[in-house]
N, C-alpha and C. Protein backbone atom coordinates (compact mmCIF):
# COMPACT_ATOMS: atom_id res chain seq x y z
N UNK A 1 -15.33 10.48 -0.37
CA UNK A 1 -15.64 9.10 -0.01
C UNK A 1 -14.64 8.61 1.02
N UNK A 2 -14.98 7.83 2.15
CA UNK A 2 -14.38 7.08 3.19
C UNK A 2 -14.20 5.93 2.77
N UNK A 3 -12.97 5.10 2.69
CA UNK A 3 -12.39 3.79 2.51
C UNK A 3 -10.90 3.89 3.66
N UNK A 4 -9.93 3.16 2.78
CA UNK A 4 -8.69 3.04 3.67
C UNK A 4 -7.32 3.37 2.64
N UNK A 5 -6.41 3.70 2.56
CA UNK A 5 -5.36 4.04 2.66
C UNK A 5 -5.07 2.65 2.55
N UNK A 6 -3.80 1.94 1.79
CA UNK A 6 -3.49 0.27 1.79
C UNK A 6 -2.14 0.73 1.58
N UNK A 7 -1.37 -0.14 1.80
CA UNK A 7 -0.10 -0.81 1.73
C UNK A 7 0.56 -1.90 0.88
N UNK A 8 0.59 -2.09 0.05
CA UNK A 8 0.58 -3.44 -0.18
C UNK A 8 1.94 -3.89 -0.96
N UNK A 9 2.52 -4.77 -0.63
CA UNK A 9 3.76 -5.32 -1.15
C UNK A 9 3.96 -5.94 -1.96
N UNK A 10 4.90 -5.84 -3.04
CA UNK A 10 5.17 -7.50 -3.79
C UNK A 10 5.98 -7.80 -4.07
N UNK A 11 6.01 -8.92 -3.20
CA UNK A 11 7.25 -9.34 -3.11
C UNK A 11 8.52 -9.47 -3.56
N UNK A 12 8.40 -10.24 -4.94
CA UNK A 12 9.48 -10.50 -5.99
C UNK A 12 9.92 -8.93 -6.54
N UNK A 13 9.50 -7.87 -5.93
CA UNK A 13 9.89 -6.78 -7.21
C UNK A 13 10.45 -6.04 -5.55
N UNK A 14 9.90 -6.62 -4.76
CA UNK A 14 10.57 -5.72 -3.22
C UNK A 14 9.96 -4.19 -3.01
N UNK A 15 8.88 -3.59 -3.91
CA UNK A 15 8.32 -2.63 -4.04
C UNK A 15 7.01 -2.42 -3.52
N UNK A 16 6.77 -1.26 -2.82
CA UNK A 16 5.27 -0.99 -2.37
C UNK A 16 4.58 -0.17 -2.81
N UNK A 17 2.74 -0.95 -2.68
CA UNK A 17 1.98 0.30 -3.55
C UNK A 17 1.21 0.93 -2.43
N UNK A 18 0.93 2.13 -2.81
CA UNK A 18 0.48 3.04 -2.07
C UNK A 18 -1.23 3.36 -2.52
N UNK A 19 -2.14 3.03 -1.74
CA UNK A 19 -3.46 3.28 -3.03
C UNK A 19 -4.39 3.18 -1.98
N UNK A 20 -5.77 3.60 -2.52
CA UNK A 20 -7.00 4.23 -1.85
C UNK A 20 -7.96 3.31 -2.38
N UNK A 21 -9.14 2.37 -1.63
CA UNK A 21 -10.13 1.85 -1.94
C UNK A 21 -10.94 1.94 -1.37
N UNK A 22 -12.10 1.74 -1.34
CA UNK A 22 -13.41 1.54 -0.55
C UNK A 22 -13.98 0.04 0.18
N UNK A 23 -13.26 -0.86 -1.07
CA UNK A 23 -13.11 -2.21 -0.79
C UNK A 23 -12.23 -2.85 -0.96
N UNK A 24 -11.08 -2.99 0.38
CA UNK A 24 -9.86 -3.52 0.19
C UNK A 24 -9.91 -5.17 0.18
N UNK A 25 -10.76 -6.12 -0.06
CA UNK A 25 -11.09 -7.33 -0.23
C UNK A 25 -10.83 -7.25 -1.56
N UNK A 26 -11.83 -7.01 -2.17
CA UNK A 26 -11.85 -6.84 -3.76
C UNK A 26 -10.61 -6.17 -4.59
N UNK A 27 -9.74 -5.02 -3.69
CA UNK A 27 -9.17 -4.31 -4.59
C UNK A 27 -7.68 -5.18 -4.49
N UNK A 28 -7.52 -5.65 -3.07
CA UNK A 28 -6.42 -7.09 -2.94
C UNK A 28 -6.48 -7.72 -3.87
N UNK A 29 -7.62 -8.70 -4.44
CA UNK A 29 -7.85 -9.45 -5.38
C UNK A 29 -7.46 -9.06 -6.63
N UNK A 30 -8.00 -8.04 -7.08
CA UNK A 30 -7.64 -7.79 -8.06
C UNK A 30 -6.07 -6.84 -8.65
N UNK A 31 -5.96 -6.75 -7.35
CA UNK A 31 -4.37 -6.72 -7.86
C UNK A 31 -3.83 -8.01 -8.06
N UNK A 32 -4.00 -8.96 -7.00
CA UNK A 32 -3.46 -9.99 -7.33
C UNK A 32 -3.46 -10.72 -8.26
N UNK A 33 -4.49 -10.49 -8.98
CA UNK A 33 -5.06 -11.17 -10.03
C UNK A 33 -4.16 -10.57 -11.13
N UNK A 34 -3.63 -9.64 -11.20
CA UNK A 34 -3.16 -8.98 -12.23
C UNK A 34 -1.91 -9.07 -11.90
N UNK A 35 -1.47 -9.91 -11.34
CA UNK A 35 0.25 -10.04 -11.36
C UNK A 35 0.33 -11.22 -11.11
N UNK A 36 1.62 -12.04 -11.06
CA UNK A 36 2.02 -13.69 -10.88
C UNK A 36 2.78 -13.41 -9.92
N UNK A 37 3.05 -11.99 -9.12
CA UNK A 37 4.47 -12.20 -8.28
C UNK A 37 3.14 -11.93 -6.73
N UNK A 38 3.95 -12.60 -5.68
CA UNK A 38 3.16 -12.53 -4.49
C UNK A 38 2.58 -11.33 -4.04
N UNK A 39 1.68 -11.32 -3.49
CA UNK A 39 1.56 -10.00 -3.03
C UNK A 39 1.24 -9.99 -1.37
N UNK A 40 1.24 -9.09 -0.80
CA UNK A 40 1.04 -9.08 0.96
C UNK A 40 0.40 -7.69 1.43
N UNK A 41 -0.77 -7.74 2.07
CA UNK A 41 -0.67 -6.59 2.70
C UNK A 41 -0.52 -6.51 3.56
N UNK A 42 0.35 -4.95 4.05
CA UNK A 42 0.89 -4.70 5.19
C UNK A 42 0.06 -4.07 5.91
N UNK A 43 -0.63 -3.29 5.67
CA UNK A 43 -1.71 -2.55 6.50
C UNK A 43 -2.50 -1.58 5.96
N UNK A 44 -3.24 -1.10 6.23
CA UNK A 44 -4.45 -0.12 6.01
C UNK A 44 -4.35 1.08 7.08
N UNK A 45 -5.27 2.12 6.62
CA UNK A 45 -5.47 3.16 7.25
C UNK A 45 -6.55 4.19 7.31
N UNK A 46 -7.62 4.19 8.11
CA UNK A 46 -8.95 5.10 7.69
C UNK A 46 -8.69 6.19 6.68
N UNK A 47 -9.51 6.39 5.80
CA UNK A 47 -8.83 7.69 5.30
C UNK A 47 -9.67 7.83 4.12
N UNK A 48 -9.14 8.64 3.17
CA UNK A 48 -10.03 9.40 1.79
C UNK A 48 -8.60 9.34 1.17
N UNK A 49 -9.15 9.32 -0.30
CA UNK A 49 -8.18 9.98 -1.55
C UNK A 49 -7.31 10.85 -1.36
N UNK A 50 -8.02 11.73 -0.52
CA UNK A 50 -7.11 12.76 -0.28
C UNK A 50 -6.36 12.70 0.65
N UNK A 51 -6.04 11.77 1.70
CA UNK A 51 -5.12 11.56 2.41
C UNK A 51 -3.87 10.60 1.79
N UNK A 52 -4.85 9.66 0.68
CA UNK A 52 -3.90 9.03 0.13
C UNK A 52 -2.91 9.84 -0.37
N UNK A 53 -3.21 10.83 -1.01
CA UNK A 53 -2.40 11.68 -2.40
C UNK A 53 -0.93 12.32 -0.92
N UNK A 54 -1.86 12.86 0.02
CA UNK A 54 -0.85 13.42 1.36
C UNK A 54 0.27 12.20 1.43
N UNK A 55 -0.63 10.70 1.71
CA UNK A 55 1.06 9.99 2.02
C UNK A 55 2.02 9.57 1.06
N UNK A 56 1.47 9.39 -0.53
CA UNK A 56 1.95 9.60 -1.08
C UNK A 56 3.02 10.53 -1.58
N UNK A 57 2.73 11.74 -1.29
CA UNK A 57 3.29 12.70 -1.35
C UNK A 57 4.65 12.72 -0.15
N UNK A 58 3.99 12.46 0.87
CA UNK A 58 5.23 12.05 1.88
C UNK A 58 6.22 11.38 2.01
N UNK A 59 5.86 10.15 1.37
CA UNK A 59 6.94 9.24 0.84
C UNK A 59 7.60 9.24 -0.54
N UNK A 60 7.38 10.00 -0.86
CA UNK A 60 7.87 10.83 -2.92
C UNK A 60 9.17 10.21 -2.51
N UNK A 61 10.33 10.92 -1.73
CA UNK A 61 11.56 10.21 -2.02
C UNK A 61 12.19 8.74 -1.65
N UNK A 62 11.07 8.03 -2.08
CA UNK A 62 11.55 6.61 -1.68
C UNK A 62 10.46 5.90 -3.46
N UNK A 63 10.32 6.90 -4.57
CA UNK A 63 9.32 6.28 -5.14
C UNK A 63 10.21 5.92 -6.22
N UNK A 64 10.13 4.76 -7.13
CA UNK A 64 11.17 3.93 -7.80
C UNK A 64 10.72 4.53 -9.29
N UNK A 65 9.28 4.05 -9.24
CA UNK A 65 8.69 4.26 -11.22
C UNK A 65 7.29 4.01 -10.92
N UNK A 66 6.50 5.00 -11.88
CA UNK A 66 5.04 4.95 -11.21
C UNK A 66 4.44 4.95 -10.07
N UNK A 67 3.92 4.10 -9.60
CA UNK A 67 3.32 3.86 -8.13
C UNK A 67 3.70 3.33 -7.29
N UNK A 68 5.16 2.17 -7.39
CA UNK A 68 5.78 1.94 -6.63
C UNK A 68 7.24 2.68 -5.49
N UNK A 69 7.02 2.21 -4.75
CA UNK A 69 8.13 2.95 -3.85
C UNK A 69 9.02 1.75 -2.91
N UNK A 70 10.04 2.24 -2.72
CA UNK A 70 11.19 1.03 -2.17
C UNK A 70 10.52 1.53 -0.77
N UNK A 71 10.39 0.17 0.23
CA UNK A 71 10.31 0.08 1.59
C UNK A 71 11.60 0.09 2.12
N UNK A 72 12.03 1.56 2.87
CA UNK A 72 12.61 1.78 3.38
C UNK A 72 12.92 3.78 4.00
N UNK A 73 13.73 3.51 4.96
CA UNK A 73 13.61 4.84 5.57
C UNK A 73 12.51 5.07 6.31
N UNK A 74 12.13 6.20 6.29
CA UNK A 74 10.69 6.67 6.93
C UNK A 74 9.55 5.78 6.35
N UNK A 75 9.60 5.27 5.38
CA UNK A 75 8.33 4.46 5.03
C UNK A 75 8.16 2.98 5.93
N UNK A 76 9.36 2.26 5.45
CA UNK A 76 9.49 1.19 6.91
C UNK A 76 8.86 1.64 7.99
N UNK A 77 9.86 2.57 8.98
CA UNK A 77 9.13 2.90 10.07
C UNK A 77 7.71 3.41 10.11
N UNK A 78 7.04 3.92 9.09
CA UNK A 78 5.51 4.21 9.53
C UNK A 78 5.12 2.75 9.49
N UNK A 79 5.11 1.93 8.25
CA UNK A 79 4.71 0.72 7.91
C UNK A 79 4.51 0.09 8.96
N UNK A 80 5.47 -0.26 9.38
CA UNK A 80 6.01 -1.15 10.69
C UNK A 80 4.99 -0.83 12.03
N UNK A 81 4.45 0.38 12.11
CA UNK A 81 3.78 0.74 12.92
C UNK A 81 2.20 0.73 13.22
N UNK A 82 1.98 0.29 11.70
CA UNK A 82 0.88 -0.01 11.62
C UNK A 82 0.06 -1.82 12.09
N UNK A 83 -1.19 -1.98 12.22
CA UNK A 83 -1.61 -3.05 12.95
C UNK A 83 -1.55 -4.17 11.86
N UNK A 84 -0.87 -5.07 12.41
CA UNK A 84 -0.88 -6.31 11.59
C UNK A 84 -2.20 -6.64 11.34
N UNK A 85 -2.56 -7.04 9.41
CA UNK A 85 -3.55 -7.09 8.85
C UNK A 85 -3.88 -8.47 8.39
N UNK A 86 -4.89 -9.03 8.94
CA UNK A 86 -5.24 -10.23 9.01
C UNK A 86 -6.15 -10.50 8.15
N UNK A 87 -6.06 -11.08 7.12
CA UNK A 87 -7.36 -11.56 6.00
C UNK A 87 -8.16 -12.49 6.39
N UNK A 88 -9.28 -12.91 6.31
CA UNK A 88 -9.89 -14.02 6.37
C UNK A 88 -10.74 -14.53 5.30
């Protein structure tokens, strides 16, 4: 399946998630919905599951507990490089 690759931040914990949807409207939401601390996304990226599991895998040494990972190092710089993501 084709979706996107997401980014997504939150804030108060300073940690990023790394995750695969088909519908990043809905899957925003419902993260958000499931936490009280802010959340932001940083960007997206065409892609499949299986690319997710690749950047995941790429960024392994920056990963804190579970699914989160500290923004920084090589993860910053890809992040950073990606197109500012505009909700409407």
């Amino acid at each position: 399946k084709r979706g996107v690759v997401y980014f997504i931040k939150n804030g108060a914990r300073g940690r990023v998630k790394i995750g695969f949807t088909e519908d990043i409207d809905n899957r925003f939401k419902a993260l958000q919905h499931a936490t009280p601390d802010i959340l932001t996304l940083l960007g997206t990226i065409p892609g499949t599951m299986k690319l997710e599991q690749k950047t995941k895998d790429r960024f392994r040494k920056y990963r804190i507990r579970g699914e989160g990972v500290r923004m920084a190092g090589e993860l910053a710089e890809f992040v950073a490089t990606l197109p500012k993501f505009k909700r409407t």
